[in-house]
Protein backbone atom coordinates (compact mmCIF):
# COMPACT_ATOMS: atom_id res chain seq x y z
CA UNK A 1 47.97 97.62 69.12
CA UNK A 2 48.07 97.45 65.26
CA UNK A 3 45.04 96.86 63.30
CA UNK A 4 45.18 93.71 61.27
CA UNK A 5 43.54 92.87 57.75
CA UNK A 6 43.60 89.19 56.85
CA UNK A 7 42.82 87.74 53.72
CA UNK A 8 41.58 84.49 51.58
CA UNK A 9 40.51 83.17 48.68
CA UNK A 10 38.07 80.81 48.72
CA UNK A 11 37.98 77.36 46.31
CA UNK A 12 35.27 77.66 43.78
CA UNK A 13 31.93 77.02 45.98
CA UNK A 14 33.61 76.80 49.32
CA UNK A 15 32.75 80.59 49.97
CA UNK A 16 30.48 79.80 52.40
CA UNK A 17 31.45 77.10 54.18
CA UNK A 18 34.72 79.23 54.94
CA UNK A 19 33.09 81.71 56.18
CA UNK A 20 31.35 79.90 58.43
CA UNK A 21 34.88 78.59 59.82
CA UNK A 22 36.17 82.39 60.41
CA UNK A 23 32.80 83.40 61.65
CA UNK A 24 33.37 80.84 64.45
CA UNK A 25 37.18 81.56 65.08
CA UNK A 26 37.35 85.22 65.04
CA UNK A 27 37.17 88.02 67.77
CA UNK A 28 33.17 89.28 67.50
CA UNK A 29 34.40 93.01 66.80
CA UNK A 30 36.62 92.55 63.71
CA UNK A 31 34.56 93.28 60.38
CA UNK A 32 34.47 90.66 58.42
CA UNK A 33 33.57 91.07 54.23
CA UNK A 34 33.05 88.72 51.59
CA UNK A 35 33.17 89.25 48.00
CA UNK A 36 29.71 89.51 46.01
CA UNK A 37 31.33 88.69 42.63
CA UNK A 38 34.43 87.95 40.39
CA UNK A 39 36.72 84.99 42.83
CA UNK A 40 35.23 84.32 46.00
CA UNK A 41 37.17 86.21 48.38
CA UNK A 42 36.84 87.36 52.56
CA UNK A 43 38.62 90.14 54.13
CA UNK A 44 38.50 90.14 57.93
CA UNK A 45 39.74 93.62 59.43
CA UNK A 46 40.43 93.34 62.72
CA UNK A 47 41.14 95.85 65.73
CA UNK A 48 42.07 93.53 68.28
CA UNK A 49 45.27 92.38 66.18
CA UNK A 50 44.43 88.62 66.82
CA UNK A 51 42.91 87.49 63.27
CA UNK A 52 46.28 86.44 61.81
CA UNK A 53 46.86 83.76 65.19
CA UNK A 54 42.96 83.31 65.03
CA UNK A 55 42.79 82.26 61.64
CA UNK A 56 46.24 80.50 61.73
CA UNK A 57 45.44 77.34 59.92
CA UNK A 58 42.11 77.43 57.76
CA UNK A 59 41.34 74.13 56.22
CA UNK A 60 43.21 73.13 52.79
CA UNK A 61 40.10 71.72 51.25
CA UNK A 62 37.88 75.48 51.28
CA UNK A 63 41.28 77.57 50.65
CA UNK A 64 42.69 78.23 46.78
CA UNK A 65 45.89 79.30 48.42
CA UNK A 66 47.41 80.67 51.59
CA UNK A 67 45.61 83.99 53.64
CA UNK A 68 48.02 86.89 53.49
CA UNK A 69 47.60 89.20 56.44
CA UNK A 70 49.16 93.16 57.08
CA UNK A 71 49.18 95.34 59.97
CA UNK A 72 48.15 98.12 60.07
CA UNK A 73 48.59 101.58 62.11
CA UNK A 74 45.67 104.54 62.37
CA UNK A 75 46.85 107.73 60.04
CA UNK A 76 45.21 111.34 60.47
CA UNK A 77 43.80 112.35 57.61
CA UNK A 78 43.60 116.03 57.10
């Protein structure tokens, strides 16, 4: 299963009020950041591969424009 990192941007002084809605939607283990300045912005890595269906459909009025999601697969490193 592929690793998935999911992405938003907040409207101005929603911030919050999104993250409650992921908080509440996605699967306990993923990570979940937020930005501490420049646009308000939440990354949600998850291991499970179920943020992008978890987080389908956030609501229009917190969102500046549509989350963007990739997949990702575990590399070696060294």
């Amino acid at each position: 299963m592929a690793t998935v990192m999911w992405e938003i941007r907040a409207r101005a002084g929603r911030l919050d009020e999104l993250l409650d809605w992921v908080l509440g939607r996605v699967d306990p283990s993923a990570r979940v950041y937020r930005s501490n300045s420049g646009e308000p912005r939440m990354v949600v890595i998850d291991g499970t591969g179920q943020a992008a269906r978890q987080l389908a459909d956030p609501p229009v009025e917190l969102i500046a424009r549509p989350p963007h999601s990739w997949e990702f697969s575990p590399v070696r490193n060294g």
